[in-house]
Every structure is written in C-alpha cells, then in structure tokens.
N, C-alpha and C. Protein backbone atom coordinates (compact mmCIF):
# COMPACT_ATOMS: atom_id res chain seq x y z
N UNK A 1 136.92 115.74 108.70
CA UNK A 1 137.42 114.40 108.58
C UNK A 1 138.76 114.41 107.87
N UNK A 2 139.14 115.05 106.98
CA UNK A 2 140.07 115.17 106.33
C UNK A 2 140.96 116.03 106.78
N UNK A 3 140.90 116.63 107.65
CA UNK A 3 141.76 117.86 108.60
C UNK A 3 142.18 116.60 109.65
N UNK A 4 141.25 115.91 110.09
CA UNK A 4 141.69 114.63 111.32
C UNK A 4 142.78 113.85 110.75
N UNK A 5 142.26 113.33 109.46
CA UNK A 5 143.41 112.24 108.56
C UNK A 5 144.59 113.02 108.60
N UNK A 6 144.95 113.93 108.10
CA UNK A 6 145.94 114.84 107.79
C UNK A 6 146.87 115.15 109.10
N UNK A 7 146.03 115.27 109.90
CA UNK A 7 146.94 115.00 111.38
C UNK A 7 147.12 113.99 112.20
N UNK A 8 146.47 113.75 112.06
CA UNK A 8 146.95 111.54 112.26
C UNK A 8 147.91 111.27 111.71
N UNK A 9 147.77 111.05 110.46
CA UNK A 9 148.99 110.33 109.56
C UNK A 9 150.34 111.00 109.44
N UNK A 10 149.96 112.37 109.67
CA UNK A 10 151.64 113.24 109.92
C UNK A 10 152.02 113.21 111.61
N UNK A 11 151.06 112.79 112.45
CA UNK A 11 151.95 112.60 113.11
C UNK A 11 152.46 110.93 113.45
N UNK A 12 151.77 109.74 113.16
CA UNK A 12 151.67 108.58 112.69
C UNK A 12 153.36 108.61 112.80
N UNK A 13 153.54 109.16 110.74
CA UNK A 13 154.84 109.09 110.21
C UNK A 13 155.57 109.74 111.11
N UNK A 14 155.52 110.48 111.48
CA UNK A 14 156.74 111.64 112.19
C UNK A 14 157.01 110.05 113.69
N UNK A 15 156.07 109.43 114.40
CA UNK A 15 156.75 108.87 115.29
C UNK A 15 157.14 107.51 114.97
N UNK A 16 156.99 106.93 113.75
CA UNK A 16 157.20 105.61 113.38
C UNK A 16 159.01 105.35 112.52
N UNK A 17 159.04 106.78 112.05
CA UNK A 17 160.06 106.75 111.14
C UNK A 17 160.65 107.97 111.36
N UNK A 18 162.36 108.12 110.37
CA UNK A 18 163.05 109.34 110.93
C UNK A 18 162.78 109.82 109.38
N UNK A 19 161.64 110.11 108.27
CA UNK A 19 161.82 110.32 106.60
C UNK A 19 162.13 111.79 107.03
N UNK A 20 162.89 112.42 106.19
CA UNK A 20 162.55 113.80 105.65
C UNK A 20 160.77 114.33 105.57
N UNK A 21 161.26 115.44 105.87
CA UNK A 21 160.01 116.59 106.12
C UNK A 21 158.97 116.52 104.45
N UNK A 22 160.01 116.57 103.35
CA UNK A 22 159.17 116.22 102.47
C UNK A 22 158.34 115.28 101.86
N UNK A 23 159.09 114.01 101.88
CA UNK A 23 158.67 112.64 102.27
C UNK A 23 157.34 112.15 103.28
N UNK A 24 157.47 112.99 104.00
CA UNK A 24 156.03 112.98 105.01
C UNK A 24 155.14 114.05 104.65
N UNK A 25 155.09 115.14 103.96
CA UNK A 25 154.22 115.83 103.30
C UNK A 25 153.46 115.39 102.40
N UNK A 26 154.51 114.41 101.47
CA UNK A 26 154.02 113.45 100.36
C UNK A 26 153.48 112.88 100.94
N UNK A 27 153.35 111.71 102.08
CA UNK A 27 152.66 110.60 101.98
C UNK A 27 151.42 111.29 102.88
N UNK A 28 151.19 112.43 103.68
CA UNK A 28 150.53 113.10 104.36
C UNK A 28 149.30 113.07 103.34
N UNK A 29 149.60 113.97 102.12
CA UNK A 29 148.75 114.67 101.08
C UNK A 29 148.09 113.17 100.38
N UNK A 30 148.51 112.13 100.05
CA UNK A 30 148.17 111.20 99.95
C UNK A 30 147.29 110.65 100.30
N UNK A 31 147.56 110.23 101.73
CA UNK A 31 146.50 109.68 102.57
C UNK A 31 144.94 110.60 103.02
N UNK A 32 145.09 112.16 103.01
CA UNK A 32 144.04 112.93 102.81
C UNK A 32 143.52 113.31 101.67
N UNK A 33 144.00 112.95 100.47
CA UNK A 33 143.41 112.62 98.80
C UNK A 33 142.06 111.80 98.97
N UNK A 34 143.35 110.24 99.63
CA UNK A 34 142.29 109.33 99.71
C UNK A 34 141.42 109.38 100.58
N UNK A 35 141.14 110.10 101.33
CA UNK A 35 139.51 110.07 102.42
C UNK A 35 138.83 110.97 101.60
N UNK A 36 139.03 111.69 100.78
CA UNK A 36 138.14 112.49 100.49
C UNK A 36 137.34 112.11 99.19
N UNK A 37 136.35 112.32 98.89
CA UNK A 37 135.55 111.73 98.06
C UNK A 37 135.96 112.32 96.99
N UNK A 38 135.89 111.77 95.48
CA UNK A 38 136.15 112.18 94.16
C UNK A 38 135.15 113.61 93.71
N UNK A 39 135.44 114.27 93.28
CA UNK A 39 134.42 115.16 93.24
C UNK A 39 134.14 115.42 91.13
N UNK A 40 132.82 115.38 91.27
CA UNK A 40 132.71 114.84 89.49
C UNK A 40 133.56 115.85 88.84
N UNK A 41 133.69 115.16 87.45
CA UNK A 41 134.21 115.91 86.49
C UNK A 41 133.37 116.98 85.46
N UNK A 42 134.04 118.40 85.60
CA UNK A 42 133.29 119.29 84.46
C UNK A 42 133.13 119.03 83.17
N UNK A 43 132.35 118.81 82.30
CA UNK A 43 132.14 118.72 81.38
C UNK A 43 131.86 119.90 80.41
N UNK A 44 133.35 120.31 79.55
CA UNK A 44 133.40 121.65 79.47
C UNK A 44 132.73 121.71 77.86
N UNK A 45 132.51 120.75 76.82
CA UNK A 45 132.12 120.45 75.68
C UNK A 45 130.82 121.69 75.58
N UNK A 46 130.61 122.05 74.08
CA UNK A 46 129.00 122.75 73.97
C UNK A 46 128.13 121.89 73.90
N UNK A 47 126.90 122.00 73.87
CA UNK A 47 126.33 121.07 73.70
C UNK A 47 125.10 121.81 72.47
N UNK A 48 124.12 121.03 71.91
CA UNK A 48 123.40 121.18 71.11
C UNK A 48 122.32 122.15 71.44
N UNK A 49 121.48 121.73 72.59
CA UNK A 49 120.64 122.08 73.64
C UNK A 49 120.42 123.28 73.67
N UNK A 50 119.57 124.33 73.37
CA UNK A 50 119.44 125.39 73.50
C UNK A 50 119.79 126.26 75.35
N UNK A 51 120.36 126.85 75.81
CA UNK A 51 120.74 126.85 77.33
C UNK A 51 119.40 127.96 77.68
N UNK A 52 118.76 127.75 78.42
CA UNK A 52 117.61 128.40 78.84
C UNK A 52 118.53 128.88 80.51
N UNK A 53 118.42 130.01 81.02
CA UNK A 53 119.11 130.43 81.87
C UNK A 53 118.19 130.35 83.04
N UNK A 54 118.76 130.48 84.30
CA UNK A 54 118.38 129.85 85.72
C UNK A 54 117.19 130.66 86.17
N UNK A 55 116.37 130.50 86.33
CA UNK A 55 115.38 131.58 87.47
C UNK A 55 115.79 132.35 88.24
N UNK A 56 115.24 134.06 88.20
CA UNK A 56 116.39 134.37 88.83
C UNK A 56 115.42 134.09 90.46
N UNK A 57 114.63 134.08 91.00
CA UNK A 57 113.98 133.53 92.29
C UNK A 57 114.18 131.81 92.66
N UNK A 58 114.88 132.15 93.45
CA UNK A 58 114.94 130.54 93.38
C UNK A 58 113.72 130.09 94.67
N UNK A 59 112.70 130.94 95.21
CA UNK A 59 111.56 130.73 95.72
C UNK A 59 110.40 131.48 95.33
N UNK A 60 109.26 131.19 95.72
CA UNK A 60 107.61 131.80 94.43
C UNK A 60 107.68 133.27 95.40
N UNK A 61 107.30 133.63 94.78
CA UNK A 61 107.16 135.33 95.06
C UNK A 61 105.28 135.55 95.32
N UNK A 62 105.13 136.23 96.32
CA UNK A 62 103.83 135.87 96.79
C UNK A 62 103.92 137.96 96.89
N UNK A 63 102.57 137.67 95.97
CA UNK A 63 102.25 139.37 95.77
C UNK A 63 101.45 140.15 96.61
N UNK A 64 101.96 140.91 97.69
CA UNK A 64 100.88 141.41 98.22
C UNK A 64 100.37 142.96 98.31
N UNK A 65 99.32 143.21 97.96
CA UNK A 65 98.77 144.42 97.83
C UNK A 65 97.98 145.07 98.99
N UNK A 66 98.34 146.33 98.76
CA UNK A 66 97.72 147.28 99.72
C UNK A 66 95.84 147.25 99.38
N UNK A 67 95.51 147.89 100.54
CA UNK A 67 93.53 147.69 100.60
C UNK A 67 93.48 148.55 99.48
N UNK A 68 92.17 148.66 99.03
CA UNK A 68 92.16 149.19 98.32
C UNK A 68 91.72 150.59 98.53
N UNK A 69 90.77 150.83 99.37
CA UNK A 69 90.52 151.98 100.05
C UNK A 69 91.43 152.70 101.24
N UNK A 70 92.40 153.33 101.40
CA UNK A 70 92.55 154.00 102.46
C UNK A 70 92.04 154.79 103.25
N UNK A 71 90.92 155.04 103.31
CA UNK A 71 90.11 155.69 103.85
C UNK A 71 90.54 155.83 105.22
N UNK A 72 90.79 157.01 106.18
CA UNK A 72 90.58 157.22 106.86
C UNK A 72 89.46 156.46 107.95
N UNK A 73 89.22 156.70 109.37
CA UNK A 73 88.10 155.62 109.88
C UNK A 73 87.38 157.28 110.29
N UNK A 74 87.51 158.53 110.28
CA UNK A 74 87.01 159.82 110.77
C UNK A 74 87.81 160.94 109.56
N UNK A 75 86.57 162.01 109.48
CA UNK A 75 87.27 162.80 108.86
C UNK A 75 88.28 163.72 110.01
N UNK A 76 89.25 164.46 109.64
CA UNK A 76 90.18 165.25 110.85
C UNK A 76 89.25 166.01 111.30
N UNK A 77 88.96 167.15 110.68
CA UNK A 77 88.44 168.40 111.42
C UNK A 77 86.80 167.54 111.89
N UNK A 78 86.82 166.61 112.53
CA UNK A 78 85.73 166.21 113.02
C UNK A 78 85.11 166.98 114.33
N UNK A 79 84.38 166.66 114.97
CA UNK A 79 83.73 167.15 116.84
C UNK A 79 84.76 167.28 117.50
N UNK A 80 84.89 166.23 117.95
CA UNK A 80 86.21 165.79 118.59
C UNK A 80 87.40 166.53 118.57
N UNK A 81 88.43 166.49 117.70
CA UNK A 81 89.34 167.37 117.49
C UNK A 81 89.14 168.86 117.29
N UNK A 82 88.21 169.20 116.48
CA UNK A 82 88.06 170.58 117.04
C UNK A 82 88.06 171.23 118.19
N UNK A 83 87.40 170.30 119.19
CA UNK A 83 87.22 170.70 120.42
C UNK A 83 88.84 170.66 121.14
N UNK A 84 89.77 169.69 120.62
CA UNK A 84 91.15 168.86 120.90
C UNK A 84 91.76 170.52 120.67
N UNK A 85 91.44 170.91 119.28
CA UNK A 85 92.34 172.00 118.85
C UNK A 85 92.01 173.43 119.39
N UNK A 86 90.65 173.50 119.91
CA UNK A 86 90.12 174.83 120.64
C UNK A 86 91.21 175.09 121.85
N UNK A 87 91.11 173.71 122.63
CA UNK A 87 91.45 173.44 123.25
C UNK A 87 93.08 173.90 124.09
N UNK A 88 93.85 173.23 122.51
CA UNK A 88 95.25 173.57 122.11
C UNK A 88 95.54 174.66 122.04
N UNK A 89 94.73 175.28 121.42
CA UNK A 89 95.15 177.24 121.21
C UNK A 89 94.73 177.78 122.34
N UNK A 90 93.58 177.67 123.02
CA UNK A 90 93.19 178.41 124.69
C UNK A 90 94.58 177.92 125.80
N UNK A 91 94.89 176.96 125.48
CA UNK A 91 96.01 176.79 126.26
C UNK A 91 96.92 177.29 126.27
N UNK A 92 97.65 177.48 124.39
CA UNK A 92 98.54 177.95 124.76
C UNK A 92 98.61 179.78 124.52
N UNK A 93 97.05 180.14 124.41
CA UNK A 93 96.95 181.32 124.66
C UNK A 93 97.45 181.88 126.22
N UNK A 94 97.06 180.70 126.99
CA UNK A 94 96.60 181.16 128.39
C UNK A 94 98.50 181.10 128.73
N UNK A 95 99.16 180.07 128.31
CA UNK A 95 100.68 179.91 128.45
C UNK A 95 101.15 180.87 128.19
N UNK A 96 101.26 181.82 126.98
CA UNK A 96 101.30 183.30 126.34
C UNK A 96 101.10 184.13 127.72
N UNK A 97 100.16 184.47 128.05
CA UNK A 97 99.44 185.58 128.93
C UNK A 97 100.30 185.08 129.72
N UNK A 98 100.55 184.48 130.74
CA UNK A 98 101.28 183.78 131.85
C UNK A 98 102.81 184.51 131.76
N UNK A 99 102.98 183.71 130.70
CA UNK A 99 104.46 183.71 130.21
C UNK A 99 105.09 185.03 130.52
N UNK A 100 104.33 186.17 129.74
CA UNK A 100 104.31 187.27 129.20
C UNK A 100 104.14 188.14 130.61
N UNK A 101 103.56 188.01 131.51
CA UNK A 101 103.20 188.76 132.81
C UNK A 101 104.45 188.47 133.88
N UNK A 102 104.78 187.17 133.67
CA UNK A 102 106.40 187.09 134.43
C UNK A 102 107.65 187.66 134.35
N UNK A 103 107.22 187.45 132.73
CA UNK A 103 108.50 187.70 132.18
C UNK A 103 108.57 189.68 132.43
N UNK A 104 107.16 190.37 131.99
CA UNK A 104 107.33 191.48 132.09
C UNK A 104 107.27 192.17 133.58
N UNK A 105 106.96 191.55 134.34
CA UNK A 105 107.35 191.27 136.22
C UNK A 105 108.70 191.41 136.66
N UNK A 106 109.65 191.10 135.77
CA UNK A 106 111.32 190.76 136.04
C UNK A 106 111.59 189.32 136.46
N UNK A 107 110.82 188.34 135.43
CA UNK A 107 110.49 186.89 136.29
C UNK A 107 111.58 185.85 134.84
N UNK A 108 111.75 185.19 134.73
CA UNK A 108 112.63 184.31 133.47
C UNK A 108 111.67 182.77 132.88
N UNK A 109 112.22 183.30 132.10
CA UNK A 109 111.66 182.14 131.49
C UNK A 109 112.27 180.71 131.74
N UNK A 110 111.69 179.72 131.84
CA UNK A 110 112.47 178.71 132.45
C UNK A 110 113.19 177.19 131.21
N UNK A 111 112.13 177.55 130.18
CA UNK A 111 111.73 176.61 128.93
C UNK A 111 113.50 177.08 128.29
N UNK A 112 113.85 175.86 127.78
CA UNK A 112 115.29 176.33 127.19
C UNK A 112 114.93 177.24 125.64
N UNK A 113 114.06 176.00 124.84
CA UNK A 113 113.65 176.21 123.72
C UNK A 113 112.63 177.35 123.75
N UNK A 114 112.31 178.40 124.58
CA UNK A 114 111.65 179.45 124.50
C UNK A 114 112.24 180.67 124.69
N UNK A 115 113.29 180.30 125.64
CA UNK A 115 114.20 181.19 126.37
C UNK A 115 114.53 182.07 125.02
N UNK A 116 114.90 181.69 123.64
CA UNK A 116 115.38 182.89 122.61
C UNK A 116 114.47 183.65 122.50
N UNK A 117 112.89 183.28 122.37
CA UNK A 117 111.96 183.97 122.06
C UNK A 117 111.19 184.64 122.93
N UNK A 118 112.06 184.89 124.49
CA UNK A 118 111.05 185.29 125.31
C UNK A 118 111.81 186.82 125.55
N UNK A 119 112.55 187.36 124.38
CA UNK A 119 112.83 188.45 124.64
C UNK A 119 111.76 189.95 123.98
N UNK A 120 110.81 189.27 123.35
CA UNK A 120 109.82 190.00 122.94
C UNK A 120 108.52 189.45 123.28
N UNK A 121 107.96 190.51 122.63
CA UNK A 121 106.50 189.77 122.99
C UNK A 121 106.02 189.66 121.43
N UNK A 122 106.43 190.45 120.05
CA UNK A 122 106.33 189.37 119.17
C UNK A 122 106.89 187.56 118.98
N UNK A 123 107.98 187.90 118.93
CA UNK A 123 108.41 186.40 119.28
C UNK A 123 108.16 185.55 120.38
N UNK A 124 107.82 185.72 121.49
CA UNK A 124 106.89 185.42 122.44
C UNK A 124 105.64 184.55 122.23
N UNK A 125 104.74 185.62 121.04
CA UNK A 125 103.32 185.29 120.64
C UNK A 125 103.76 184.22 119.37
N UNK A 126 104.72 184.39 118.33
CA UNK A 126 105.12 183.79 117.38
C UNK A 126 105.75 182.45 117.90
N UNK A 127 106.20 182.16 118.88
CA UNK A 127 106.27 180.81 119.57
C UNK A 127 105.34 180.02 119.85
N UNK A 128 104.42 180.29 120.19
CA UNK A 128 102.97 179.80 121.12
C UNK A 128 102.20 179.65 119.91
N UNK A 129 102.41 180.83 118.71
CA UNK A 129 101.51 180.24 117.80
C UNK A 129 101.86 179.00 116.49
N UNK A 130 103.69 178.88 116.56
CA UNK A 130 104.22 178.05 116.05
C UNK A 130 103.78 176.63 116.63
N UNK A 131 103.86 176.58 118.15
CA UNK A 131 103.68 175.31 118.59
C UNK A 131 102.41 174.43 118.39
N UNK A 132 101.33 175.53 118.07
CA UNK A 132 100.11 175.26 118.21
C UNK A 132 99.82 174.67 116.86
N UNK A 133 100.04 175.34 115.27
CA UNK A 133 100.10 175.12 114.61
C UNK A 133 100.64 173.65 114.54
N UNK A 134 101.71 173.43 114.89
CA UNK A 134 102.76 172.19 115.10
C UNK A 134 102.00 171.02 115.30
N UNK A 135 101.41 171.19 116.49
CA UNK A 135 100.45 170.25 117.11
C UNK A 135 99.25 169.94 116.43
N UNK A 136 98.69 170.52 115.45
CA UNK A 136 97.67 170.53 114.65
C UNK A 136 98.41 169.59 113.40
N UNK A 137 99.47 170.12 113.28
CA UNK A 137 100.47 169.29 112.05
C UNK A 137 100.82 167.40 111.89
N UNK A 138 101.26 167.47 113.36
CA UNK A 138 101.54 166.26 113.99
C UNK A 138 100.37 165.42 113.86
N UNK A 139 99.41 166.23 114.31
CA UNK A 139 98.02 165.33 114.78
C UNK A 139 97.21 164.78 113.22
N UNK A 140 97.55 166.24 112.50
CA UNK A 140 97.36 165.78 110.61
C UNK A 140 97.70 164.33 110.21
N UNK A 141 99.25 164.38 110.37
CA UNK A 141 100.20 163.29 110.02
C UNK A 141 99.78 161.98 110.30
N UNK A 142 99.65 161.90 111.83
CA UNK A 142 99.09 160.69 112.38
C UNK A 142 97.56 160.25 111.88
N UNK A 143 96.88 161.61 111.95
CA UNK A 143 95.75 160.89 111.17
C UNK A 143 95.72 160.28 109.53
N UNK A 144 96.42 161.02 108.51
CA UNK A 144 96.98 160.79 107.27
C UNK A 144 97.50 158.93 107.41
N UNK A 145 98.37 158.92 108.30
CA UNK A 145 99.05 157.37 108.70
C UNK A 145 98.21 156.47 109.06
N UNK A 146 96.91 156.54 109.48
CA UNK A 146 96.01 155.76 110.27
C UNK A 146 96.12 155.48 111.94
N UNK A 147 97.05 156.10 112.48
CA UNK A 147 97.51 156.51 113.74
C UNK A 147 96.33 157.47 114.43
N UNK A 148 94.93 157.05 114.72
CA UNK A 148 94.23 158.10 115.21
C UNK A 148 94.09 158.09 116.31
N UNK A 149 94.77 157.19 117.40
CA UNK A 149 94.94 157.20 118.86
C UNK A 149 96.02 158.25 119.15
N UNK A 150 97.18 158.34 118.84
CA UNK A 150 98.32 159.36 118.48
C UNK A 150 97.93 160.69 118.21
N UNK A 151 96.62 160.45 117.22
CA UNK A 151 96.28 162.18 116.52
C UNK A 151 95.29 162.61 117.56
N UNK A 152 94.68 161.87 118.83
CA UNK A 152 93.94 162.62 119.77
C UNK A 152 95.02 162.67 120.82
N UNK A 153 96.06 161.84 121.01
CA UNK A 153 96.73 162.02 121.69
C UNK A 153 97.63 162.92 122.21
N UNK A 154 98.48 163.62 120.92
CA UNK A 154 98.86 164.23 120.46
C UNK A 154 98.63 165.96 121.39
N UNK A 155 97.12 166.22 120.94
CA UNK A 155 96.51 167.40 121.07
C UNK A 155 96.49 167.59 122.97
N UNK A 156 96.21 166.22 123.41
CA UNK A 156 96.04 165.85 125.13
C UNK A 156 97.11 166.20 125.52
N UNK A 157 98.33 165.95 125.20
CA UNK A 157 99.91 166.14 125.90
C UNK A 157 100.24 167.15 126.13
N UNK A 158 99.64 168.36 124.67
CA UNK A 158 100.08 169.75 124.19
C UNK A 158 99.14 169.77 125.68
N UNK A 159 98.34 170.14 125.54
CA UNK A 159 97.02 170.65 126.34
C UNK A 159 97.69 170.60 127.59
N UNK A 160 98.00 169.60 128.49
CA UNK A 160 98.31 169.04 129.51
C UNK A 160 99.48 169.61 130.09
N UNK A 161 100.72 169.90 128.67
CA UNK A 161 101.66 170.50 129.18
C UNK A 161 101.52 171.85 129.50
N UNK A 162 100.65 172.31 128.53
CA UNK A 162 100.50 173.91 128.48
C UNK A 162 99.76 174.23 130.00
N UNK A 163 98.65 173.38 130.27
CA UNK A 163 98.32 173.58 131.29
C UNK A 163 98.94 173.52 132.81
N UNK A 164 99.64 172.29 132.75
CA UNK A 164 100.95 172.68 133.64
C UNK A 164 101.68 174.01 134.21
N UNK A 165 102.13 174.19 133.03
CA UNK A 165 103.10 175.51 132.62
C UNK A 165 102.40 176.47 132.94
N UNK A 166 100.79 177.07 132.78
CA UNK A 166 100.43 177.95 133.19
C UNK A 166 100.04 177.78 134.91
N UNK A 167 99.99 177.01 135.60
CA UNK A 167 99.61 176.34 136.90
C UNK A 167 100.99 176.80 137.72
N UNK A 168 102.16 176.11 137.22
CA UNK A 168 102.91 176.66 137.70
C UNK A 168 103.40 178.34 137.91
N UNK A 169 103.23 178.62 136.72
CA UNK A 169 103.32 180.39 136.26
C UNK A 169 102.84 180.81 136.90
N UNK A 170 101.66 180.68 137.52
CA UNK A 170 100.97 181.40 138.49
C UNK A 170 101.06 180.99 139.76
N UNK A 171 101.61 180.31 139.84
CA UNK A 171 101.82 179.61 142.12
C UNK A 171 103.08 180.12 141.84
N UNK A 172 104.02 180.84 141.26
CA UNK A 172 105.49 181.08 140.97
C UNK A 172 105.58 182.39 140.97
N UNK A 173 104.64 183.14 141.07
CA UNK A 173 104.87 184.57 140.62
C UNK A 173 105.80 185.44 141.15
C-alpha cells in the first residue's frame, strides 16, 4: 500500500506540475509517511520489575520415549535361519567348486568383483568365504534393527544368486 502511494503521488506531481526533482521527493516521502500507520514508541527507561527472561520454546515439548523392551520378535540363530545360513554356505561352496573347475579348464571369470581373486584358489576360497560371512553379518544387522523380513531376505538373494551362478557355470562349460 505504501509502495502504491509512493507511486501515485510521484507520478501525480511529476504530471500536474514542472517542481524540481527534490521538491517531489519531499512531498512524495510525505504523502507515504502519512499512509502508513504510526508505529509505537520504545520505551527505553529501567524499570523496577524484576525481568524474568522469555521461554526459550515458544511451543510445549511433548516427550517421547522409546518401548521399553527391545526385544527382538525371534532369537537369530533360530530353525529358520540356520537352515537360511546352511543354505548360504552350500551355495556358495557349490559357486567355489564351479568357479574353480572353469577357471582351472582355461574358462574366466565373469564377476568383476571376483575377477582379482580368481587368480588363486586361496583367494578364490577366501572370497566365497568372505561373502558368506557377509551375508550372515547383514542378516545380524537387520535382525539387531527389527528388520526381520530383510534378515530372511537377505540370506534368499545370496542363495538365489549363488545358485544362478553355479547353473550357469555349468551349461557354460
């Protein structure tokens, strides 16, 4: 509103009259004084009043706490996952053996992330048993988190891939 006044009235003056540029600044600043509302005066005095200082929340703070039990809903090394993790290691035993018969065939490894380790057959076996471990790790974690769809899940993918990998290994020979 006061940006509107301010350009109204300067241009108002500018077509009514020939004043100087300053002369119309003056009466410009004037006329947008007056639209604008008075704004109170500080009252800079001490006062008697002891000053109690502001809250520092200026909304209620609502406390919320964790359960009290975290309990797990299964222990890990339960039926289930054992069988998940038997599972995991026969696989990637069987990926190993596979691996290992191609490779010593004159056959390549195809995996990027294996490709360093498929120049031995320690590092070979030290891969397969890293991953496996891994997968047991992961599946820890998720169960630790309350993620226990993830921590059977987890073990299914390994399994699935490994099994793949050896499926192929052998229609590939």
């Amino acid at each position: 509103m006061a940006a509107l006044a301010i350009m109204f009235s300067g241009q108002t003056a500018k077509a009514q009259s020939s004043q100087t540029p300053a002369t119309l600044h003056a009466e410009t600043t004037e006329v947008a004084l007056a639209s604008l509302p008075a704004a109170p005066a500080m009252d800079l005095r001490m006062n008697d009043a002891p000053v109690t200082p502001a809250p520092f929340f200026a909304s209620p703070v609502v406390a919320v706490s964790a359960p009290e039990s975290n309990r797990p809903e299964h222990r890990f090394w339960d039926r289930e996952n054992t069988i998940l993790f038997a599972a995991t290691g026969a696989a990637a035993g069987a990926d190993f053996f596979v691996t290992h018969m191609n490779l010593s065939g004159g056959g390549r490894e195809l995996d990027p992330l294996v490709r360093p380790f498929a120049g031995s057959t320690a590092g070979l076996a030290t891969n397969f048993a890293v991953e496996t471990v891994g997968v047991i790790g992961v599946s820890y974690f998720f169960h630790r988190t309350g993620h226990h769809r993830l921590e059977r899940l987890t073990s299914a993918v390994n399994i699935s891939s490994s099994t793949f990998a050896v499926a192929y290994g052998i229609a590939h020979r």
